[in-house]
C-alpha atoms as a PDB file:
ATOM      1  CA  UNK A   1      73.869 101.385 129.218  1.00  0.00           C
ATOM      2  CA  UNK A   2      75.404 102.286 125.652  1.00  0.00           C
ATOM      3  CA  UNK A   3      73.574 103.198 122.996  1.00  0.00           C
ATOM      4  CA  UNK A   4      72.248 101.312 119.693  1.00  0.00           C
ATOM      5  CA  UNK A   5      74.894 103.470 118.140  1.00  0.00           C
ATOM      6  CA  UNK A   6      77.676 101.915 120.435  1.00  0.00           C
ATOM      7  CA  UNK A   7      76.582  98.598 120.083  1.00  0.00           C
ATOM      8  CA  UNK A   8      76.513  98.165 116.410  1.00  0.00           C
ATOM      9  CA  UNK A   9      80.057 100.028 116.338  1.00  0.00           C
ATOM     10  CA  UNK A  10      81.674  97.314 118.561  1.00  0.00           C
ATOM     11  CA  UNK A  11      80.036  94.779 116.466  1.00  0.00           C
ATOM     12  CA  UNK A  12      81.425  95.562 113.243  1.00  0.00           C
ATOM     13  CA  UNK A  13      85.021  96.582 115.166  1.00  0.00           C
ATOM     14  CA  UNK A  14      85.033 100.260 114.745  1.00  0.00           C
ATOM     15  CA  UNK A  15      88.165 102.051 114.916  1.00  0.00           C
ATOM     16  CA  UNK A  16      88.544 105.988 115.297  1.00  0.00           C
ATOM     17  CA  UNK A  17      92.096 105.442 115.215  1.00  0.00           C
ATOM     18  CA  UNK A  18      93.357 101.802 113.511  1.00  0.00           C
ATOM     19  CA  UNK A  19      96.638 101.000 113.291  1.00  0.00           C
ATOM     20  CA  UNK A  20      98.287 101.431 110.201  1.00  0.00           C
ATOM     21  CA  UNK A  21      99.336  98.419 108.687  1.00  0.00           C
ATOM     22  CA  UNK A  22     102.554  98.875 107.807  1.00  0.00           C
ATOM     23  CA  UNK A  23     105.887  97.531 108.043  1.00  0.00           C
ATOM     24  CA  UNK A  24     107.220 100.111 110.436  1.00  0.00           C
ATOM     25  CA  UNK A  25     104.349  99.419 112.578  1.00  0.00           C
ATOM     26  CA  UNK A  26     104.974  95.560 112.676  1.00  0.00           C
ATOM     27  CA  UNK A  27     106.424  93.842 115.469  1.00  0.00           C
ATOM     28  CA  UNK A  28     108.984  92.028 112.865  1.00  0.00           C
ATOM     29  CA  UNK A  29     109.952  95.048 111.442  1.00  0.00           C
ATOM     30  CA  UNK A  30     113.971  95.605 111.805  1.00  0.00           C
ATOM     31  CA  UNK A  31     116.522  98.154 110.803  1.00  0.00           C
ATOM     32  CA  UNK A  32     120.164  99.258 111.391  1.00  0.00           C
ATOM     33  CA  UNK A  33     120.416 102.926 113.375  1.00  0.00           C
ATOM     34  CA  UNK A  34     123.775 104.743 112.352  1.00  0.00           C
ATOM     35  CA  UNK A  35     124.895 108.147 112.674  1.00  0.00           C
ATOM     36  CA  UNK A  36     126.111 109.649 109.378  1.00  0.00           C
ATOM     37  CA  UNK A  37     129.694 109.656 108.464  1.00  0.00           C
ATOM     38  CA  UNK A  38     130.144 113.211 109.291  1.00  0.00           C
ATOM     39  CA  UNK A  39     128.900 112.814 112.996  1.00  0.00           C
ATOM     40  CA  UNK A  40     130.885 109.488 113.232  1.00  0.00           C
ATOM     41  CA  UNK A  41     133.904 111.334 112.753  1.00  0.00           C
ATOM     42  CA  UNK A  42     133.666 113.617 115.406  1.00  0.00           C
ATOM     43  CA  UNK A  43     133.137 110.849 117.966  1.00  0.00           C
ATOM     44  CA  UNK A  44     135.977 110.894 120.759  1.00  0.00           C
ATOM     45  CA  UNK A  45     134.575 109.478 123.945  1.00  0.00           C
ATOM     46  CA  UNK A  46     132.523 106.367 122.475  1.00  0.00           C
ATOM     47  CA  UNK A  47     129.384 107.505 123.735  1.00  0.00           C
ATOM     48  CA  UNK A  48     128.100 110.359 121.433  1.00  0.00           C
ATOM     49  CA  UNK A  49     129.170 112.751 119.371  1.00  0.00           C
ATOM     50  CA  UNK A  50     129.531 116.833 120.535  1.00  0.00           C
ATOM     51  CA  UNK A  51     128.667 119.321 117.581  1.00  0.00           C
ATOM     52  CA  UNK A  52     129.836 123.175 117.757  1.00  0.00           C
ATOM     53  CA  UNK A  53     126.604 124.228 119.883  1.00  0.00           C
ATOM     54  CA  UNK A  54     127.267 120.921 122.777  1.00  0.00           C
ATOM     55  CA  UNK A  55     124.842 119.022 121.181  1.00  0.00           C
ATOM     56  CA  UNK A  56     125.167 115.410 122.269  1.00  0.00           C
ATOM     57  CA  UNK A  57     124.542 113.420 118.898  1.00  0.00           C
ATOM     58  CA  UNK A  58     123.502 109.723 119.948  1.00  0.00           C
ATOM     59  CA  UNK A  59     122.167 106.781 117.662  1.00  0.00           C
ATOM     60  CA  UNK A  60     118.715 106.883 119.321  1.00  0.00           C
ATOM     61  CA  UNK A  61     118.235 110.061 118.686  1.00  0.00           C
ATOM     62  CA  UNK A  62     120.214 111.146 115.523  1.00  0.00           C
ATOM     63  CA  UNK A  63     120.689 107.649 113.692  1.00  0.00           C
ATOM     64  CA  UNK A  64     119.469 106.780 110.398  1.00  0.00           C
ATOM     65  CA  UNK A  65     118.100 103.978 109.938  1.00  0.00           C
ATOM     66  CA  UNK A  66     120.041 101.454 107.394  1.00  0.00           C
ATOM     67  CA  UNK A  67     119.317  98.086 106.280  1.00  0.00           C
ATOM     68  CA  UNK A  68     115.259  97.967 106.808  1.00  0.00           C
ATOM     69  CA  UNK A  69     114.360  94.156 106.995  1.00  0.00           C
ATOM     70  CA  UNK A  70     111.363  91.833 107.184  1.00  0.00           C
ATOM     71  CA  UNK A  71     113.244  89.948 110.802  1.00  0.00           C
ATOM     72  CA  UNK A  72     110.404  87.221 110.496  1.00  0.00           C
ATOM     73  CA  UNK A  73     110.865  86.343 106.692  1.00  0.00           C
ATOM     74  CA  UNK A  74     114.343  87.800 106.052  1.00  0.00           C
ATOM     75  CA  UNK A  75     113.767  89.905 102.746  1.00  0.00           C
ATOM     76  CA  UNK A  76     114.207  93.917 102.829  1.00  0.00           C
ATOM     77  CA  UNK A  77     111.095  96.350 102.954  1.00  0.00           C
ATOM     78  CA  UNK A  78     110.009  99.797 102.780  1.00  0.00           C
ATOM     79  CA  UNK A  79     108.753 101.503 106.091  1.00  0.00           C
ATOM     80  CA  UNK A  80     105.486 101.990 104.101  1.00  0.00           C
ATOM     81  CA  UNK A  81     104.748  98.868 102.367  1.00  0.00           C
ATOM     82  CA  UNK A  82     102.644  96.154 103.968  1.00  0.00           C
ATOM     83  CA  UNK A  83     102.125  92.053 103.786  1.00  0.00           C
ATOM     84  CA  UNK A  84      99.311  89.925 104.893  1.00  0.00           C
ATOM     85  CA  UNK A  85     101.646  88.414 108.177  1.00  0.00           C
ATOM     86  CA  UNK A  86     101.494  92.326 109.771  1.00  0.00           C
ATOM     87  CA  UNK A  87     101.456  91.993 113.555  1.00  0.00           C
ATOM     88  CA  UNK A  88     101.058  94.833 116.058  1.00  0.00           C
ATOM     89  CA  UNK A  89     103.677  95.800 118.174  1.00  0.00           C
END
């Protein structure tokens, strides 16, 4: 059985950890990866980029993100900003 405690926390919808509402946590968020210039120019085979060490540099893991976009509305936003249409992912 769960406590008074319990009960009036699911009532009110309490959260230890809530979702932060922002844009990089919305399901309409959107952005461009890249790899920088200087990695870009190292790139022989198509499929990543080798540095001195053998380091594979790859998008995924390396890119910067370019070009951050609302995808639902179609105006530009800041990873940390928020609007009132914020979805979950």
């Amino acid at each position: 059985m769960a406590s008074k405690i319990q009960i009036k926390r699911d009532e009110c919808g309490y959260q230890e950890k809530p979702p932060a509402k922002q844009c990089n946590t919305c399901v309409d968020f959107a952005c461009d990866r890249l790899l920088p210039k200087w990695m870009e120019e190292r790139n022989a085979s198509g499929e990543g980029v080798y540095c001195e060490r053998g380091t594979l540099y790859t998008v995924e893991r390396h890119g910067v993100e370019k070009n951050l976009r609302c995808a639902r509305h179609g105006f530009a936003v800041k990873k940390m900003a928020r609007c009132g249409d914020w979805r979950p992912k």
